[in-house]
Protein backbone atom coordinates (compact mmCIF):
# COMPACT_ATOMS: atom_id res chain seq x y z
CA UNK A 1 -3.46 15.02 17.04
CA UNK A 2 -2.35 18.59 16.43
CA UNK A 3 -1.19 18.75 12.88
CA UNK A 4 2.33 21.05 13.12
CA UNK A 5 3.59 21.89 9.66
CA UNK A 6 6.22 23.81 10.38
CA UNK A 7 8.04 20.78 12.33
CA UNK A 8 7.47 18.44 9.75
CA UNK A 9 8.88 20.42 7.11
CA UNK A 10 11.93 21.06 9.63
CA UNK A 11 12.31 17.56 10.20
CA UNK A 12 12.32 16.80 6.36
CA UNK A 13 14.80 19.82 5.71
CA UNK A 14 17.09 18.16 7.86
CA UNK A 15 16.57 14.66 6.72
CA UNK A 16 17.16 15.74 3.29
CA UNK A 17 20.13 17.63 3.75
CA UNK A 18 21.59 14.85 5.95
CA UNK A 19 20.61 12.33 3.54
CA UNK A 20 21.96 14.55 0.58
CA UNK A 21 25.35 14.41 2.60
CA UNK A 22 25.13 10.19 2.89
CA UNK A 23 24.52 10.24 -1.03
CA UNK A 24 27.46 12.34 -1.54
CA UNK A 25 25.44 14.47 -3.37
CA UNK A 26 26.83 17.88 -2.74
CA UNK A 27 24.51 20.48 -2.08
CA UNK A 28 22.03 18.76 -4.58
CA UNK A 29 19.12 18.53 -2.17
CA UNK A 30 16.91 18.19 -5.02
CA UNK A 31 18.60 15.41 -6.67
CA UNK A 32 18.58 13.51 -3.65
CA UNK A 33 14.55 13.95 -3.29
CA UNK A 34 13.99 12.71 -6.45
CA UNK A 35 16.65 10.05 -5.85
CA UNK A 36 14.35 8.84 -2.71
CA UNK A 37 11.10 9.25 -4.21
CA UNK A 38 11.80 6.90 -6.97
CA UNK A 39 13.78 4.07 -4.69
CA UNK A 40 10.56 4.52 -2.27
CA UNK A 41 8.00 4.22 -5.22
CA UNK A 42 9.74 1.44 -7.12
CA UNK A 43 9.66 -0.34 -3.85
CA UNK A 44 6.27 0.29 -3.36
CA UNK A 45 5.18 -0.60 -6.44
CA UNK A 46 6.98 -4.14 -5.82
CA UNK A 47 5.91 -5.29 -2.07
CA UNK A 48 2.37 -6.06 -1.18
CA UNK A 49 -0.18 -3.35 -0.27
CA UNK A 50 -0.02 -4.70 3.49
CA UNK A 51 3.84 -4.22 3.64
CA UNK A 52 3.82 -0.97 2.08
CA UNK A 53 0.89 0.32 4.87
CA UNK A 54 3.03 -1.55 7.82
CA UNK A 55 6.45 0.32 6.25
CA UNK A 56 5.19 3.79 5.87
CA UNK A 57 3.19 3.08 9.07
CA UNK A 58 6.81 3.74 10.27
CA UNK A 59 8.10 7.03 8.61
CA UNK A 60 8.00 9.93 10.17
CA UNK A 61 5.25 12.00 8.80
CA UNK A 62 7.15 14.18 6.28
CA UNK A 63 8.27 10.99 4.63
CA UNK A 64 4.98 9.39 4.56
CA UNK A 65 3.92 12.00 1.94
CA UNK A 66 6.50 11.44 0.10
CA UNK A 67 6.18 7.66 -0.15
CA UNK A 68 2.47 7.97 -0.79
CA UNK A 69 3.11 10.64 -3.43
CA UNK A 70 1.12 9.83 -6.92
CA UNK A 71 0.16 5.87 -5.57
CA UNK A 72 -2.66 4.18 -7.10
CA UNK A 73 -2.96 0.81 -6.61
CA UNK A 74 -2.84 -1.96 -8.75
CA UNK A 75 -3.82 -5.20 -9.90
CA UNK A 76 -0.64 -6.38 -12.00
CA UNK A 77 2.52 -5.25 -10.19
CA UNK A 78 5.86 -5.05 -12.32
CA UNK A 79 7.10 -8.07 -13.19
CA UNK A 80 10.66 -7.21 -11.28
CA UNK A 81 12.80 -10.35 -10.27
CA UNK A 82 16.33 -8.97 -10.42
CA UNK A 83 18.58 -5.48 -9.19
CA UNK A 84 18.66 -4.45 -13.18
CA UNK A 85 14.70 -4.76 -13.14
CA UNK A 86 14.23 -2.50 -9.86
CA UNK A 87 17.08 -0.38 -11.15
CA UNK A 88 15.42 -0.03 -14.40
CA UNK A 89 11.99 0.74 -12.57
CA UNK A 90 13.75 3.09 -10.06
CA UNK A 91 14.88 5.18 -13.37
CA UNK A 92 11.52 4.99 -14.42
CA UNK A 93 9.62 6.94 -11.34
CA UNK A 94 12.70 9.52 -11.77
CA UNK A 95 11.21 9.94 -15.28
CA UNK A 96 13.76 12.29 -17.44
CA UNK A 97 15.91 13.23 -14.86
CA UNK A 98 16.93 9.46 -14.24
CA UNK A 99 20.27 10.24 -16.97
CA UNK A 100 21.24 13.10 -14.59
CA UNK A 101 20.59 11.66 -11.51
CA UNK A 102 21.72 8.16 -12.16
CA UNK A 103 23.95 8.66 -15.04
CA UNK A 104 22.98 5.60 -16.60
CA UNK A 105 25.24 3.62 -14.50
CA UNK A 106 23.83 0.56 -12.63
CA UNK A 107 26.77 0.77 -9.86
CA UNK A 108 25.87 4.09 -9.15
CA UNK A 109 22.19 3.50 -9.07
CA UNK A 110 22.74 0.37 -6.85
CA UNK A 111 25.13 2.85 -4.30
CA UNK A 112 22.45 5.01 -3.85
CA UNK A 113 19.96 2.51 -3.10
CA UNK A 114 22.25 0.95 -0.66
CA UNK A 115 22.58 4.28 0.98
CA UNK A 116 18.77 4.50 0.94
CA UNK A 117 17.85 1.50 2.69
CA UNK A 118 20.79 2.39 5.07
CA UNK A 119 19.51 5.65 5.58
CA UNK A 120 15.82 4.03 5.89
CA UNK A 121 16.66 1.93 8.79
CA UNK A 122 17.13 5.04 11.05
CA UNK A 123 12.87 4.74 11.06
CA UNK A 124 12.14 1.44 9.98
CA UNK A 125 12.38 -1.69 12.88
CA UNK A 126 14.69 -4.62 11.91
CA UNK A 127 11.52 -6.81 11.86
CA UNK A 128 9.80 -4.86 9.29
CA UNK A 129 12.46 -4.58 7.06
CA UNK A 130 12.89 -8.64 7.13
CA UNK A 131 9.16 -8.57 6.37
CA UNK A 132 10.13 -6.25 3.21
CA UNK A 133 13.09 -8.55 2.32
CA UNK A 134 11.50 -11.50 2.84
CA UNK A 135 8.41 -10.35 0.13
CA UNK A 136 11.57 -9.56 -2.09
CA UNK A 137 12.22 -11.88 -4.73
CA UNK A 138 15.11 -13.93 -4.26
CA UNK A 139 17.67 -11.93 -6.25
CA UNK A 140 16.18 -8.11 -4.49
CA UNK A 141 16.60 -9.77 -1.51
CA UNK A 142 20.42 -8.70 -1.32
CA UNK A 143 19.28 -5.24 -1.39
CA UNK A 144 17.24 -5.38 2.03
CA UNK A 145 19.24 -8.27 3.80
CA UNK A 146 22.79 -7.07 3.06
CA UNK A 147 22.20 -3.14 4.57
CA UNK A 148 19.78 -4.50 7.52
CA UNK A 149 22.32 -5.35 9.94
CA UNK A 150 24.65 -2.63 11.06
């Protein structure tokens, strides 16, 4: 496999910008990546090892870094049962930016992961995002099962 860097950082230029425009973000490319990287990490951090290989078994390359970014697993996952939990966890992989980028507002913060998992299923098969949802907990499950059909 010939490793081209220069097409997967096109490819992520133009998923970012595209994405940036789903978020209604603006221009803000950067608040969008860090937007992504902490939806993708919190729901790393939250499905099984398995389901997180199987998932980013799916992204495109440029995405696949960005999922595995700064992973390390572990034994005790978060205990996260409801959307304020992952929210809460979500603000805490965007570390101090989290106020800026998700102004401390739980509607906002559940729009853009909405628009995430929307976004998401441009890569991602139906069947492996009902393997995702149905890992969920009961009350995350919304998050997966009400964006996986369109």
């Amino acid at each position: 496999m010939a490793l081209n860097f220069n097409l997967y950082a096109k490819e992520g230029n133009t998923f970012l910008k595209e994405y940036t425009r789903e978020m209604n973000l603006g221009t803000d490319r950067d608040k969008a990546g860090r937007i992504l990287s902490a939806i993708l990490h919190a729901l790393r951090d939250i499905i099984p090892p398995q389901e997180s290989m199987q998932f980013m078994a799916q992204l495109p390359m440029f995405l696949k870094g960005v999922y595995v970014h700064g992973w390390a697993l572990r034994k005790e996952k978060p205990k996260v049962k409801r959307m304020a939990e992952f929210i809460e966890l979500v603000r805490k992989h965007d570390g101090p930016a989290a106020i800026n980028d998700f102004e401390y507002n739980d509607e906002v913060a559940e729009r853009y992961i909405d628009t995430t998992f929307i976004y998401l299923r441009r890569y991602i098969s139906l069947g492996e995002m009902e393997d995702i949802r149905d890992s969920l907990p009961k009350d995350l499950k919304s998050m997966v099962y009400s964006n996986i059909m369109f």
